[in-house]
N, C-alpha and C. Protein backbone atom coordinates (compact mmCIF):
# COMPACT_ATOMS: atom_id res chain seq x y z
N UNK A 1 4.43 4.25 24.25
CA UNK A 1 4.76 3.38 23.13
C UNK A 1 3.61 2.41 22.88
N UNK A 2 3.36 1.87 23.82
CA UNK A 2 1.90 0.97 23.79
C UNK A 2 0.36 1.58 22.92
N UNK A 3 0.23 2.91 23.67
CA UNK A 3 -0.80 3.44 22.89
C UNK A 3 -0.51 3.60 21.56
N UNK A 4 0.86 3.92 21.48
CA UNK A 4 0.86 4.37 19.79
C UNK A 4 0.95 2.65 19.09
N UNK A 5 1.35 2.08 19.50
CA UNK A 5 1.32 0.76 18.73
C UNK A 5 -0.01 -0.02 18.88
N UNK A 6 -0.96 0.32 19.66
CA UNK A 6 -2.29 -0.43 19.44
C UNK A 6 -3.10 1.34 19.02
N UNK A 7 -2.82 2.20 19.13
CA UNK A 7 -3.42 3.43 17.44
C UNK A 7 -3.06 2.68 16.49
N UNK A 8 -2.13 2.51 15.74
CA UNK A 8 -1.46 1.61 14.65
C UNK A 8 -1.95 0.66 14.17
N UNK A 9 -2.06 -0.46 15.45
CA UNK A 9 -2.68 -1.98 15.35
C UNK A 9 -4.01 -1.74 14.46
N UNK A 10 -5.08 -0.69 15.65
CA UNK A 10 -6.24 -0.22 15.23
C UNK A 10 -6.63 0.17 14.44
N UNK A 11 -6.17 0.72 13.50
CA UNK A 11 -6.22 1.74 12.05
C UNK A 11 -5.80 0.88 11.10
N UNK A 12 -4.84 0.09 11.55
CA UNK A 12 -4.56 -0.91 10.24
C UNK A 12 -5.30 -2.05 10.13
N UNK A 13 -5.75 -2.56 11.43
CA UNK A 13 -6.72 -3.87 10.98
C UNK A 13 -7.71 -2.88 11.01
N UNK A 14 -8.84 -2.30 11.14
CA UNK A 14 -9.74 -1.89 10.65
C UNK A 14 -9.40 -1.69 8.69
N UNK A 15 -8.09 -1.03 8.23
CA UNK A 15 -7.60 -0.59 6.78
C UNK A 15 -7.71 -2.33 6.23
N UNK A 16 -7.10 -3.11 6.90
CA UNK A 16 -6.71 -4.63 6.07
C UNK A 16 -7.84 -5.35 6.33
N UNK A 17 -9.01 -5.36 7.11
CA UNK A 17 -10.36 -6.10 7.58
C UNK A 17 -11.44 -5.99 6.71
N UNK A 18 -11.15 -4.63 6.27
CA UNK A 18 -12.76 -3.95 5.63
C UNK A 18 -12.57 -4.10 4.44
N UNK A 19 -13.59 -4.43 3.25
CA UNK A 19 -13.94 -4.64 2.25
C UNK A 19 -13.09 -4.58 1.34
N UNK A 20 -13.04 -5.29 0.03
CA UNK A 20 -12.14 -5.07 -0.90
C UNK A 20 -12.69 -4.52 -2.26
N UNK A 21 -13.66 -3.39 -2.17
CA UNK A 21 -14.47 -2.87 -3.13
C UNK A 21 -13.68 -1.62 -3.85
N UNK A 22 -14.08 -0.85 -5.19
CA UNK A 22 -13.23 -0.43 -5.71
C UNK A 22 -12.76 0.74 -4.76
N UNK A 23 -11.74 1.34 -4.89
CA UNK A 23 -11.66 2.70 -4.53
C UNK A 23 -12.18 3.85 -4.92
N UNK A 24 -12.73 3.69 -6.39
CA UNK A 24 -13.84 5.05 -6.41
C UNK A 24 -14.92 4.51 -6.05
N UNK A 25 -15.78 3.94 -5.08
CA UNK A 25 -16.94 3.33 -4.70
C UNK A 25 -17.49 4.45 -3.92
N UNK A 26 -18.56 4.21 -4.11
CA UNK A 26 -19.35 5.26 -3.12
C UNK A 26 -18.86 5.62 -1.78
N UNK A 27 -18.84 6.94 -1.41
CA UNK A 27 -17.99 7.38 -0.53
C UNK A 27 -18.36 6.89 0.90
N UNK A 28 -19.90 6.43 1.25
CA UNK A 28 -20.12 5.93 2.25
C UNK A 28 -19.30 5.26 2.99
N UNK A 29 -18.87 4.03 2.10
CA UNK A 29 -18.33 2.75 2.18
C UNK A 29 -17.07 2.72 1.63
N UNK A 30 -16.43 3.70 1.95
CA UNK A 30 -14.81 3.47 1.50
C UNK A 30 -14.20 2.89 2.94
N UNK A 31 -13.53 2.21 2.36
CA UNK A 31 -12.59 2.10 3.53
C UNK A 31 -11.24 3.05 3.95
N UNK A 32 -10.74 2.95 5.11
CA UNK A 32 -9.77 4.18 5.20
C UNK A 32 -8.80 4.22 4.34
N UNK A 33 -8.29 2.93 3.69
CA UNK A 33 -7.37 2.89 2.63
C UNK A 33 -7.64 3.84 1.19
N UNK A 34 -8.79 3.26 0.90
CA UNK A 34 -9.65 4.26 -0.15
C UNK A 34 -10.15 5.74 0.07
N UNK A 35 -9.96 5.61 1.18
CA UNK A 35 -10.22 7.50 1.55
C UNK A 35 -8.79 8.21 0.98
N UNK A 36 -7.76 7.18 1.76
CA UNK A 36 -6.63 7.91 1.81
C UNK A 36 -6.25 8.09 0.00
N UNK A 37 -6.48 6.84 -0.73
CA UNK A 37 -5.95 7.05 -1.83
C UNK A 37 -6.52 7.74 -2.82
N UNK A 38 -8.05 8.30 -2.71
CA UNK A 38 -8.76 8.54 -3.15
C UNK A 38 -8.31 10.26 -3.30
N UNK A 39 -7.79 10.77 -1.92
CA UNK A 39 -7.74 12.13 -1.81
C UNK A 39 -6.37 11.93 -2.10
N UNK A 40 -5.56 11.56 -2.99
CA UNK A 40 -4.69 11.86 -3.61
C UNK A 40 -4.45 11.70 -5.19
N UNK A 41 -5.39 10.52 -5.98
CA UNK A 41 -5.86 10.22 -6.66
C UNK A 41 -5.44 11.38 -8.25
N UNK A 42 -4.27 10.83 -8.86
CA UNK A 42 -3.75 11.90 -9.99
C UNK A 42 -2.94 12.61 -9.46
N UNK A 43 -2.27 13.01 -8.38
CA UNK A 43 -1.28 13.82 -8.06
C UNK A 43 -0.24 13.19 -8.85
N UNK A 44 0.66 14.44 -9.39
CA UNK A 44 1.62 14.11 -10.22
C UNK A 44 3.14 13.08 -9.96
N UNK A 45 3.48 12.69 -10.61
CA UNK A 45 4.55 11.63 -10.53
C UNK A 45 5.92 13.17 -10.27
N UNK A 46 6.57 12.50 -9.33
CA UNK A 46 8.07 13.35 -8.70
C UNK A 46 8.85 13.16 -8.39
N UNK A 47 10.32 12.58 -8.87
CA UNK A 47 11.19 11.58 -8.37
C UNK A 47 11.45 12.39 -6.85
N UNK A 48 11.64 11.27 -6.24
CA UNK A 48 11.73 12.00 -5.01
C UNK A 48 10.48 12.80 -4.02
N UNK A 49 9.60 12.70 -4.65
CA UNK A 49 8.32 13.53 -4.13
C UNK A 49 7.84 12.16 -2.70
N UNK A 50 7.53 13.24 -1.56
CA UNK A 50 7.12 12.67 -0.86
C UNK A 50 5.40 13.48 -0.14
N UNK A 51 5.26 14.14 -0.62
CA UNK A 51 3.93 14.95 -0.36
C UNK A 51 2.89 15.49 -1.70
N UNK A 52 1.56 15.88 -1.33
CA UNK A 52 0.72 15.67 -2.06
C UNK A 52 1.15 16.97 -3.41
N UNK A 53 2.07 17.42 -3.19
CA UNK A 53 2.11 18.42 -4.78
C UNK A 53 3.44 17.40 -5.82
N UNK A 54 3.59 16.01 -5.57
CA UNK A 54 4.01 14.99 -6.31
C UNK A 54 5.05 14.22 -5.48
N UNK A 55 4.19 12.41 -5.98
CA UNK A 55 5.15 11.26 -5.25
C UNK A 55 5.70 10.25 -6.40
N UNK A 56 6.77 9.97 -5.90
CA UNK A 56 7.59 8.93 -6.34
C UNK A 56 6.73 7.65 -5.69
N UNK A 57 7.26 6.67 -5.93
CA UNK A 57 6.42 5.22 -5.58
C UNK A 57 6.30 4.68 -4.35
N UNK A 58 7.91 5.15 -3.73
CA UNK A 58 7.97 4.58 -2.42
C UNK A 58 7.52 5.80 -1.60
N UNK A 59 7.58 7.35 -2.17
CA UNK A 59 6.66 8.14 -1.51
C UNK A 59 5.34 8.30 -1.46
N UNK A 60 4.55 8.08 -2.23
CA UNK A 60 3.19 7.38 -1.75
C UNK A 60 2.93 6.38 -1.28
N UNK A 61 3.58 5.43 -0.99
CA UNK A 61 3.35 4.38 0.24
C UNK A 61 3.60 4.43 1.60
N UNK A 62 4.85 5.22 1.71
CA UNK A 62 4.84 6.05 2.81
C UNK A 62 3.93 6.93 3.21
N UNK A 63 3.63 7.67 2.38
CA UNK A 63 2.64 8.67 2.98
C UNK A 63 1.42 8.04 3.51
N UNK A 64 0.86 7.29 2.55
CA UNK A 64 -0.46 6.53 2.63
C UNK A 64 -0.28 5.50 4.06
N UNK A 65 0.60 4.67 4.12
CA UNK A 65 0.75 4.43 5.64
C UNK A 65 1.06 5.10 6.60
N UNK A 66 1.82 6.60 6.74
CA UNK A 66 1.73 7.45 7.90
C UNK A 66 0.26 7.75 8.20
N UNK A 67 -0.31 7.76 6.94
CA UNK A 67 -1.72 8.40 7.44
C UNK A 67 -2.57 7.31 8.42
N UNK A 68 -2.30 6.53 7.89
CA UNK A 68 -2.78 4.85 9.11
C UNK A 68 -1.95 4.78 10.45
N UNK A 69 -0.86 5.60 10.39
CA UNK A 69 -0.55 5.86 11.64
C UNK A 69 0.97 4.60 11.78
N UNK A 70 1.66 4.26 10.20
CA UNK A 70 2.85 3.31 10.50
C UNK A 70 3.73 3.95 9.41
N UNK A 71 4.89 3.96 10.19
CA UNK A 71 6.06 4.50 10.00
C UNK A 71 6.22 3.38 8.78
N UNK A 72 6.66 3.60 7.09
CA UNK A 72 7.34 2.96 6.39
C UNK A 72 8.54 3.47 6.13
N UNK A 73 9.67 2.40 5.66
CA UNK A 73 11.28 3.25 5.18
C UNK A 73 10.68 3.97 3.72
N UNK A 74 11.45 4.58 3.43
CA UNK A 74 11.51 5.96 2.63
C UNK A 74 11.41 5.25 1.06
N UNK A 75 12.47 4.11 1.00
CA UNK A 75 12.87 3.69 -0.75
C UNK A 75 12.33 2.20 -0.97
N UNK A 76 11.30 1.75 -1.74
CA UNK A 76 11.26 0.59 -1.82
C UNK A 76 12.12 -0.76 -1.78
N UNK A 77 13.29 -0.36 -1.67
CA UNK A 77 14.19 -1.59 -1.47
C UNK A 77 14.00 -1.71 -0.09
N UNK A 78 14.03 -0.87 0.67
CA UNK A 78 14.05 -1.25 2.52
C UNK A 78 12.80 -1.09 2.80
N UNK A 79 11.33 -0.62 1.83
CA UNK A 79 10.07 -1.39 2.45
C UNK A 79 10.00 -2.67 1.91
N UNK A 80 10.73 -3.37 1.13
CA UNK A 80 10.56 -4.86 0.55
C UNK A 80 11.47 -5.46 1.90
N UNK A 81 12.12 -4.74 2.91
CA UNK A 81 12.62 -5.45 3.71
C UNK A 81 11.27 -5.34 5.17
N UNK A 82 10.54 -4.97 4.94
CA UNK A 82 9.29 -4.84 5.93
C UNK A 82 8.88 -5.67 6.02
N UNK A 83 7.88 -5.90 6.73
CA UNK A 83 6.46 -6.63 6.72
C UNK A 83 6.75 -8.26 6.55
N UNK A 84 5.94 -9.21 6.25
CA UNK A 84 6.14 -10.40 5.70
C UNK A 84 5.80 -10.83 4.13
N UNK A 85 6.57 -11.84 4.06
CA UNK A 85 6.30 -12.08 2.55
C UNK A 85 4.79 -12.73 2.30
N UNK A 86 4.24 -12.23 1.55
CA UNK A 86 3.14 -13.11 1.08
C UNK A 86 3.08 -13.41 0.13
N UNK A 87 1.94 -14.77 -0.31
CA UNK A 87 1.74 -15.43 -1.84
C UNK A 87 0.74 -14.55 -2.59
N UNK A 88 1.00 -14.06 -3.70
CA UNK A 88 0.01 -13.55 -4.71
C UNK A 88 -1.50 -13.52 -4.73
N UNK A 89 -1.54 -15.14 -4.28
CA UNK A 89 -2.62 -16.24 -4.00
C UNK A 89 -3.36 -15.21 -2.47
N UNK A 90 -2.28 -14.93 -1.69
CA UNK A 90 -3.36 -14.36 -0.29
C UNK A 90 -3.09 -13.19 -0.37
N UNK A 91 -3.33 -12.12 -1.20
CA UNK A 91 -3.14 -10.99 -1.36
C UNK A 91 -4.22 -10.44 -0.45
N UNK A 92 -3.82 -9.27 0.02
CA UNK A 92 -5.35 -8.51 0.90
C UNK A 92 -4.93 -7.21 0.86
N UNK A 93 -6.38 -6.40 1.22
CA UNK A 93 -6.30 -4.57 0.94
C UNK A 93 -5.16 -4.44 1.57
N UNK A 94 -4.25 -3.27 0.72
CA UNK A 94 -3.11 -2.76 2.17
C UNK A 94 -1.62 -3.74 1.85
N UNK A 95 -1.83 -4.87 1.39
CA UNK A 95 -0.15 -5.24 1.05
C UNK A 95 0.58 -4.42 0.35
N UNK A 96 2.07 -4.20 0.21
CA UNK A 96 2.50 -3.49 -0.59
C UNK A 96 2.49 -4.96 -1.34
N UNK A 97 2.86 -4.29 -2.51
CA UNK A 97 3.07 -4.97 -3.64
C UNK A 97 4.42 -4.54 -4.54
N UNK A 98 5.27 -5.25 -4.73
CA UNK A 98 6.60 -4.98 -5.52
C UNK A 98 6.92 -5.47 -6.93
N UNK A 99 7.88 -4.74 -7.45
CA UNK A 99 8.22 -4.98 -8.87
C UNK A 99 9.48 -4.18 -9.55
N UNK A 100 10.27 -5.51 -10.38
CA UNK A 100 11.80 -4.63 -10.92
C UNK A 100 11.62 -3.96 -12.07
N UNK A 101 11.68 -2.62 -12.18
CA UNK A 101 11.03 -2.04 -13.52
C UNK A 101 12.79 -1.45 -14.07
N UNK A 102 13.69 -1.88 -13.12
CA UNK A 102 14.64 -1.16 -13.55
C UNK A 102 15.85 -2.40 -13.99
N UNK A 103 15.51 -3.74 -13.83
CA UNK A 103 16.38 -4.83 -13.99
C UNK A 103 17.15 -5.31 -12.99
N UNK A 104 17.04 -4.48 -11.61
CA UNK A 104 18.19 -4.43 -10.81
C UNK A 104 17.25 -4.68 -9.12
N UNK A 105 16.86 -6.06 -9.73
CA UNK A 105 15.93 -5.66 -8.20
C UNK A 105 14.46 -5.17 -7.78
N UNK A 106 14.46 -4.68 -6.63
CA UNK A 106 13.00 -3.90 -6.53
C UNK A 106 13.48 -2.75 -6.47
N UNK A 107 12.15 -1.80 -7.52
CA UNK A 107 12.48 -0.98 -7.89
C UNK A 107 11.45 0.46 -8.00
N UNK A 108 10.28 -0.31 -7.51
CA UNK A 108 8.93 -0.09 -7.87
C UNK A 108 7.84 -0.36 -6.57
N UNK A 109 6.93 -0.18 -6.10
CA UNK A 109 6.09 -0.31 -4.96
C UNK A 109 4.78 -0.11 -4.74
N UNK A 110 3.73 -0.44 -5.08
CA UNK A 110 2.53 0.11 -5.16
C UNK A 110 2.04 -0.85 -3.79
N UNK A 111 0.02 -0.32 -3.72
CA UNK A 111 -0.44 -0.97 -2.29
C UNK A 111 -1.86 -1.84 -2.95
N UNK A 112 -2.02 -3.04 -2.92
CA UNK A 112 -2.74 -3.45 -3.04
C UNK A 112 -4.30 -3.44 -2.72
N UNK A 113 -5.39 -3.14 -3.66
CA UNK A 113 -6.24 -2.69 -3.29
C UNK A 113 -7.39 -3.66 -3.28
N UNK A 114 -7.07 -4.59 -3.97
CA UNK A 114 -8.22 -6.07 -4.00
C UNK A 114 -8.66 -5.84 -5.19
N UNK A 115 -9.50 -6.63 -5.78
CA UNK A 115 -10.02 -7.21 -6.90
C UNK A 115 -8.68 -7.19 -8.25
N UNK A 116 -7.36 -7.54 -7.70
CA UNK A 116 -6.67 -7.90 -8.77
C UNK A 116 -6.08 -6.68 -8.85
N UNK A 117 -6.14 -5.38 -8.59
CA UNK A 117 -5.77 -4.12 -8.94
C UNK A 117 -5.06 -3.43 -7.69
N UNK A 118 -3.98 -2.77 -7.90
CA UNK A 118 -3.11 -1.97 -7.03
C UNK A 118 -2.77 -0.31 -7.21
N UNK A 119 -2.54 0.77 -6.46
CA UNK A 119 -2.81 1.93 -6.16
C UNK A 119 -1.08 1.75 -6.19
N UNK A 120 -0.42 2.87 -7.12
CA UNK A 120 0.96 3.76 -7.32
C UNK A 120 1.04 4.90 -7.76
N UNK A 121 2.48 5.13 -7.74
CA UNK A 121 2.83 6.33 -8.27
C UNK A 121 3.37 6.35 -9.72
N UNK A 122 3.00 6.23 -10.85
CA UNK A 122 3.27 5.76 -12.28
C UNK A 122 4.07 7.37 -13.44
N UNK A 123 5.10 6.75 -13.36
CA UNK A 123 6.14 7.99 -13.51
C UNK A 123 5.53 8.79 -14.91
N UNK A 124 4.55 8.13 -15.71
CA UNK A 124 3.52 8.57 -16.33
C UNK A 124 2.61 9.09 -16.10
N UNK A 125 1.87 8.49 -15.29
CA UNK A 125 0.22 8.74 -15.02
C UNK A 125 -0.04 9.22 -13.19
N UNK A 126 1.15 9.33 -12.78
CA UNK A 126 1.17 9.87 -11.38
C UNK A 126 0.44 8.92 -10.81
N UNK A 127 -0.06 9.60 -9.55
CA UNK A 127 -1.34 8.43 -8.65
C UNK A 127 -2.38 7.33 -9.65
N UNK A 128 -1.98 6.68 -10.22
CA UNK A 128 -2.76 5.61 -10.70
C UNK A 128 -3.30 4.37 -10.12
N UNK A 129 -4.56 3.48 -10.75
CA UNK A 129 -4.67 2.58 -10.30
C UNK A 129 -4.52 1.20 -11.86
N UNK A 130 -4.13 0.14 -11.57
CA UNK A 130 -3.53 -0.47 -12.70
C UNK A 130 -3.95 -2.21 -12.21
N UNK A 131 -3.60 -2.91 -12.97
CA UNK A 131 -4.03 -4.04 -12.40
C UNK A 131 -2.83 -4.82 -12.35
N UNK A 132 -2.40 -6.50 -11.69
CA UNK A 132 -1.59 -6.79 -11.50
C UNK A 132 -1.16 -7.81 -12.67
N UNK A 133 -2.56 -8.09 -13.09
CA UNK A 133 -2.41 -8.93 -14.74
C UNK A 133 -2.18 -8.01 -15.89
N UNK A 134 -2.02 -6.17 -15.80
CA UNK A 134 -1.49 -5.81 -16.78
C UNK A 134 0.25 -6.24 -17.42
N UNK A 135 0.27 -6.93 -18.80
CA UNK A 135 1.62 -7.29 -19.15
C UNK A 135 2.75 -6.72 -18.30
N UNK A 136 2.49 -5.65 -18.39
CA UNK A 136 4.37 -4.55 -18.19
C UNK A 136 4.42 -5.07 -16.26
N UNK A 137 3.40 -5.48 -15.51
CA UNK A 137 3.45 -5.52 -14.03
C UNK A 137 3.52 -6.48 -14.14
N UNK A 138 3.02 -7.65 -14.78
CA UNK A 138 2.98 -9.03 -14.52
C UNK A 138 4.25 -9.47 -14.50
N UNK A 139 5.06 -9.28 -15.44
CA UNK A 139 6.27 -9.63 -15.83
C UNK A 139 7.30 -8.99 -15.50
N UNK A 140 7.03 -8.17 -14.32
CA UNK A 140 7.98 -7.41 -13.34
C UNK A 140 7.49 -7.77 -12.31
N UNK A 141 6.82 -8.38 -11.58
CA UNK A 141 6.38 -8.60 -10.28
C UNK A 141 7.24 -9.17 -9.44
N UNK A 142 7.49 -8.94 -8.19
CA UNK A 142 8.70 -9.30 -7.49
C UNK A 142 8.04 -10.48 -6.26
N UNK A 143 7.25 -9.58 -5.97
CA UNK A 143 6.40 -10.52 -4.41
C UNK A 143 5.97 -9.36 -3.61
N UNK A 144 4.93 -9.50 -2.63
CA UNK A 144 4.70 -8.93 -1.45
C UNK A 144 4.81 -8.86 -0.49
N UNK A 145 4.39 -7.17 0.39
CA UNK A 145 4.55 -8.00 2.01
C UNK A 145 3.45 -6.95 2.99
N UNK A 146 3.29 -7.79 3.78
CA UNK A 146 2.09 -7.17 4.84
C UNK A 146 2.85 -7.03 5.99
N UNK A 147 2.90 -5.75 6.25
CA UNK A 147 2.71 -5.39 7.29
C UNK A 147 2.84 -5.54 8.38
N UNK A 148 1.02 -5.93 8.70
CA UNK A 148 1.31 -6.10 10.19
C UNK A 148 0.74 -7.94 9.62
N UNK A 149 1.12 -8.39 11.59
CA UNK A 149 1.63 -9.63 11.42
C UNK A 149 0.48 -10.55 11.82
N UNK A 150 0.36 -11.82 12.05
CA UNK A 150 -0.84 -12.32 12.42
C UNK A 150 -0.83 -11.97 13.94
N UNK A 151 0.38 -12.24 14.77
CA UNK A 151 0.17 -11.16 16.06
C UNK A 151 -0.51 -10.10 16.08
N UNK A 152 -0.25 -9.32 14.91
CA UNK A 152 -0.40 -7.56 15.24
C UNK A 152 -2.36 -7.53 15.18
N UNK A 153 -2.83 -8.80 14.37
CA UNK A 153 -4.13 -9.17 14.31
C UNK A 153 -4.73 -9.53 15.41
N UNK A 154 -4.17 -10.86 16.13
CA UNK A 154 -4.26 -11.44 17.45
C UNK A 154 -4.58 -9.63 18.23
N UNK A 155 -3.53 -9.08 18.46
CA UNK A 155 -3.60 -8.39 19.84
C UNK A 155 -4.92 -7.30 19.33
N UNK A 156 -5.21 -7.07 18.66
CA UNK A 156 -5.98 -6.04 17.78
C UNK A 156 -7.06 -6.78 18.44
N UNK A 157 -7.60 -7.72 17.98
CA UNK A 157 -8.68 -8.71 18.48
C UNK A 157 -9.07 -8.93 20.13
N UNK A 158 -8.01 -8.82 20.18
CA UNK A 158 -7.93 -9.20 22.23
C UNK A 158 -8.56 -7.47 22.77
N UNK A 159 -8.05 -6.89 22.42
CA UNK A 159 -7.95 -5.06 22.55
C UNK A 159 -9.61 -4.61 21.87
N UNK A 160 -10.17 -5.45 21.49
CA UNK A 160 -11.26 -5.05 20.88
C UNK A 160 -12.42 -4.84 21.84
């Protein structure tokens, strides 16, 4: 259990540490977040889709964090029960990011990628990237949450 939770620790602070440059950036310098989203990048929108031949919203966030090696719940209402809340204001690579597109709550889930812009599944445009000051997101925005914790940072650091 230990190893797999400092694999985890490891993959995710390296994913939340490293740069906040675009995701199509030169491939050198992607970070693992941008690898991951990159090689999915336009896969089609699928209610219910949880793998790369089409995802729903909370199924590409899932996926995209298994690949970092952390278990997320399946439906954005119980990953808005994850992680911690954060302010808009301290956003970083790797938060999910939430929003009620349906009136009823959270409804919606994308992963924050830095410079203002977030990585989803857009029941239009499939794997998209969009920004958080576009109207239709702004004015659905719910709040965020990270993950891992300032502990999960601490022990990452100590383990280094």
């Amino acid at each position: 259990m230990r190893k797999t939770l400092t694999a985890a620790v490891t993959s995710l602070a390296i994913l939340f540490t490293m740069g906040t440059g675009s995701v199509f950036a030169d491939t050198s310098s992607k970070t693992p977040l941008e690898t991951v989203v990159s090689s999915v990048y336009g896969t089609p929108y699928k209610f219910g889709g949880v793998s790369t031949s089409g995802f729903d919203c909370s199924g590409f966030t899932r996926y995209v964090f298994k690949k970092m090696g952390v278990d997320l719940a399946r439906v954005s209402t119980a990953q808005y029960q994850q992680g911690k809340a954060v302010s808009k204001s301290q956003l970083k690579e790797g938060d999910l990011v939430f929003f009620n597109t349906l009136g009823k709550g959270v409804s919606h889930v994308g992963i924050y990628i830095g410079d203002g812009k977030f990585a989803h599944s857009s029941s239009s445009k499939g794997i998209s990237i969009d920004k958080l000051s576009n109207s239709y997101y702004k004015a659905r925005y719910v709040g965020a949450k990270r993950i891992l914790s300032q502990y999960s940072y601490s022990v990452y650091a100590a383990e280094s």
